[in-house]
C-alpha atoms as a PDB file:
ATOM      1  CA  UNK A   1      25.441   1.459  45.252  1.00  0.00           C
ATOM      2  CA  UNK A   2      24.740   3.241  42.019  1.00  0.00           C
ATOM      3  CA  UNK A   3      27.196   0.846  39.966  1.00  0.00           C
ATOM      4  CA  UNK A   4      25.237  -2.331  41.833  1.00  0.00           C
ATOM      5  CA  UNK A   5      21.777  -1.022  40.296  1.00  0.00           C
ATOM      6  CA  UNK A   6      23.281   0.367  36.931  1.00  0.00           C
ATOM      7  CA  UNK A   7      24.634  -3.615  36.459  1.00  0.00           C
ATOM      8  CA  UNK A   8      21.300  -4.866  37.883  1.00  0.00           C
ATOM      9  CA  UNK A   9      19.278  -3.152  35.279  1.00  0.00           C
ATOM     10  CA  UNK A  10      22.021  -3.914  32.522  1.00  0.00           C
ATOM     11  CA  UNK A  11      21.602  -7.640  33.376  1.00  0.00           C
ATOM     12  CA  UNK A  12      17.731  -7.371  33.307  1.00  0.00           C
ATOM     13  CA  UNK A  13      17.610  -5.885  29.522  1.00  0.00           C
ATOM     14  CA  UNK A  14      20.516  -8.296  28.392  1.00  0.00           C
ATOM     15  CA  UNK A  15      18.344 -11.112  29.911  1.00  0.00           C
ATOM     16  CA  UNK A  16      15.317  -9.733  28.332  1.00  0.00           C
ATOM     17  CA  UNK A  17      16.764  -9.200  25.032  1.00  0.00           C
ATOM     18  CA  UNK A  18      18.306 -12.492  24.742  1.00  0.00           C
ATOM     19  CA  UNK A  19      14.529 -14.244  25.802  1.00  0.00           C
ATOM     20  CA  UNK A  20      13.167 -12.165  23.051  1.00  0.00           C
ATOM     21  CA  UNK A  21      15.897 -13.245  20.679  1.00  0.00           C
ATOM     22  CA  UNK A  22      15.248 -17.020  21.563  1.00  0.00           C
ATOM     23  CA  UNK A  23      11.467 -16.367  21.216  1.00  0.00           C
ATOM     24  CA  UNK A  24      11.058 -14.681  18.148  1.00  0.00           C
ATOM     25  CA  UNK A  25      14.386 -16.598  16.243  1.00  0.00           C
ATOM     26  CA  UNK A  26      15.554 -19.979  17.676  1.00  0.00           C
ATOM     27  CA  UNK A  27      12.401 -21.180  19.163  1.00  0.00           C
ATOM     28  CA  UNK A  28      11.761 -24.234  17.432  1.00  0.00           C
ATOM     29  CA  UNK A  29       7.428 -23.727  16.006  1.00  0.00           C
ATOM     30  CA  UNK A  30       4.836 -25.488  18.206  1.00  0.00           C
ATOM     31  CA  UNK A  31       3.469 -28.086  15.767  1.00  0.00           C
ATOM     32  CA  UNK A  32       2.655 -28.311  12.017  1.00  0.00           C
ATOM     33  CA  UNK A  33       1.362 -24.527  10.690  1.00  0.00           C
ATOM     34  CA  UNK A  34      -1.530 -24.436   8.924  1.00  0.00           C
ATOM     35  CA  UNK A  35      -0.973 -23.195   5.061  1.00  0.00           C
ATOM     36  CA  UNK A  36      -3.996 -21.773   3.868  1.00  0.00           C
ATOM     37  CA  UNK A  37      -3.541 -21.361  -0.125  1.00  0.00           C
ATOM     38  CA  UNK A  38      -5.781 -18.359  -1.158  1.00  0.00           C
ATOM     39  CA  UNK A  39      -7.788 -18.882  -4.769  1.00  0.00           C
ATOM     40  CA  UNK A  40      -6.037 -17.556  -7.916  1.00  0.00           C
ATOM     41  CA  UNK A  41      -8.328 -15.331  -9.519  1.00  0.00           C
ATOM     42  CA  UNK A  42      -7.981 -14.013 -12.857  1.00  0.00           C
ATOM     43  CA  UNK A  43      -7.786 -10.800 -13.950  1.00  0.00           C
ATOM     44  CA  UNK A  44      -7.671  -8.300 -16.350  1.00  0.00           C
ATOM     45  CA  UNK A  45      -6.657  -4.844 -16.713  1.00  0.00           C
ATOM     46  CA  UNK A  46      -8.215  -1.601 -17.885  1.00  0.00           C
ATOM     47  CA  UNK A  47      -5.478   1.334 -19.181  1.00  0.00           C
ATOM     48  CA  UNK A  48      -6.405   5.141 -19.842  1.00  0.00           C
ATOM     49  CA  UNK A  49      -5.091   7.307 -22.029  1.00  0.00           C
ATOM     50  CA  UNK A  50      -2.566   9.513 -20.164  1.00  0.00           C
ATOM     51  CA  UNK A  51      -3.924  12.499 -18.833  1.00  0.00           C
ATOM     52  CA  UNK A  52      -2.348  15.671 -18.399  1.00  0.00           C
ATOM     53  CA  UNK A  53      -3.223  17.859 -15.036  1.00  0.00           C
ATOM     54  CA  UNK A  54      -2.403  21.533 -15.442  1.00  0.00           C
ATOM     55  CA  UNK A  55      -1.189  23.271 -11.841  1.00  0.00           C
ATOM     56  CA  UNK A  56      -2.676  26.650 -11.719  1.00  0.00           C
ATOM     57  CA  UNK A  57      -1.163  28.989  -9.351  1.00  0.00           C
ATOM     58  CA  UNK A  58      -3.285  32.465  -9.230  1.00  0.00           C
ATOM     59  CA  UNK A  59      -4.876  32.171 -12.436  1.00  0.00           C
ATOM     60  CA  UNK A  60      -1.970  31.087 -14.255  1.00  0.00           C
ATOM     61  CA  UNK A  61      -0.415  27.274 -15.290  1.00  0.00           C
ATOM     62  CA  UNK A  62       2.673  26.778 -13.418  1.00  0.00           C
ATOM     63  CA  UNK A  63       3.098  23.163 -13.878  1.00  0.00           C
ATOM     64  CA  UNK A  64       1.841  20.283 -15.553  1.00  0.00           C
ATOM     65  CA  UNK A  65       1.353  16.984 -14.041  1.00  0.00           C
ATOM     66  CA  UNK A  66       0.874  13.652 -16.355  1.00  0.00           C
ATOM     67  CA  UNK A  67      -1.445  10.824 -14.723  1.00  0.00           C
ATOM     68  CA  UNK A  68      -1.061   7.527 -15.620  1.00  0.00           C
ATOM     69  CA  UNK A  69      -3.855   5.247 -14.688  1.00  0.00           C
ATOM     70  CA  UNK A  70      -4.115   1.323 -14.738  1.00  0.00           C
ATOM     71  CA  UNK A  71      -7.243  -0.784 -13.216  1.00  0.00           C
ATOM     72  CA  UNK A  72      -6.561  -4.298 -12.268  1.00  0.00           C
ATOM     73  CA  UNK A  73     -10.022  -5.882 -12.207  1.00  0.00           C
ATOM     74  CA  UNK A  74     -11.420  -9.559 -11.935  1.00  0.00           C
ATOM     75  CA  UNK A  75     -12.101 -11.207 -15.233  1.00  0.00           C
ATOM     76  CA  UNK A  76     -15.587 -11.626 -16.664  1.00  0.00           C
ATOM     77  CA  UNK A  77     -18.636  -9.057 -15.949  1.00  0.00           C
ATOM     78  CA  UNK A  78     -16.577  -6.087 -13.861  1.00  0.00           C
ATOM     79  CA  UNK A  79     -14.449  -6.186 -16.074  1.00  0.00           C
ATOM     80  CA  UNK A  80     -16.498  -6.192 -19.045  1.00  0.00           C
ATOM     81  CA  UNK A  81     -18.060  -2.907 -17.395  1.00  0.00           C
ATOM     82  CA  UNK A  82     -15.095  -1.476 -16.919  1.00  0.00           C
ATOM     83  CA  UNK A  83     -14.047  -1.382 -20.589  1.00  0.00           C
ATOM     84  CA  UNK A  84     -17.991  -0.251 -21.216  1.00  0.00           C
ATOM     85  CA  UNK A  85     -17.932   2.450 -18.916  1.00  0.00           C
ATOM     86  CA  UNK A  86     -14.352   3.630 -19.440  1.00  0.00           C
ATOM     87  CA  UNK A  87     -15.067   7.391 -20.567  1.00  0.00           C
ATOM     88  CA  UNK A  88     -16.951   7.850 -17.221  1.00  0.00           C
ATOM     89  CA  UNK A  89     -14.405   6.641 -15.046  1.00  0.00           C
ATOM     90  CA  UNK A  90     -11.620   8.926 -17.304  1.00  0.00           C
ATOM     91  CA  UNK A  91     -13.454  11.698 -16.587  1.00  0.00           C
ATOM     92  CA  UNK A  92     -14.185  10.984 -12.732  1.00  0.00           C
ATOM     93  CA  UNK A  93     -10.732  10.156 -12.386  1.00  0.00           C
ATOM     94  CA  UNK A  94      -9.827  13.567 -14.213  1.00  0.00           C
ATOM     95  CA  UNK A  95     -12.751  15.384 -11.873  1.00  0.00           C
ATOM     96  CA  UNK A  96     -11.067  13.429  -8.797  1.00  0.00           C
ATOM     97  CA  UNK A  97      -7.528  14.507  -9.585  1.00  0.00           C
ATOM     98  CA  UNK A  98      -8.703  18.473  -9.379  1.00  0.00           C
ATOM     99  CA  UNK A  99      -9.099  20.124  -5.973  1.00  0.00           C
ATOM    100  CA  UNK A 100     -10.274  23.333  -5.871  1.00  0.00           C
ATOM    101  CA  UNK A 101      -8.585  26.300  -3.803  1.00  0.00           C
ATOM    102  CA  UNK A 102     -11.559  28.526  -3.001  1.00  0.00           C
END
């Protein structure tokens, strides 16, 4: 009896599998799909200087870490700001980069 419901089940997932193989692989698509083409927009990109993160283990550098940072950011105004305001986002990416462990 145990063999009869073992078989029963193994049927069942072989079935099931197989569907899901048809389904998802040989199923011919339902119809034209609709290709939606997204915009090209331009951009530009803003580079730091490296920046080099000490690791300080009770009181003392253990390790250094070195930070490379590159912004990809849409042409025109942004991007313009970007370059303007580069220092300040350095150091905020330099003040982001440091966690504290008090």
């Amino acid at each position: 009896m145990r063999i009869a419901i073992l078989l029963l089940v193994l049927l069942l997932l072989l079935g099931a599998a197989g569907g899901a193989a048809w389904w998802f692989l040989l199923r011919e698509p339902d119809g034209e799909a609709e290709v939606v083409e997204e915009p090209v927009i331009e951009s530009g990109f803003v580079e730091f200087q490296p920046m080099i993160l000490p690791i300080i283990e009770r009181g003392r550098i253990t390790n250094r870490v070195i930070m490379l940072v590159t912004l990809e950011i849409p042409q025109g105004e942004n991007l313009d700001r970007a370059e303007l305001y580069k220092p300040k986002l350095r150091d905020l990416l330099f003040r982001s980069s440091i966690r504290s462990t008090h």
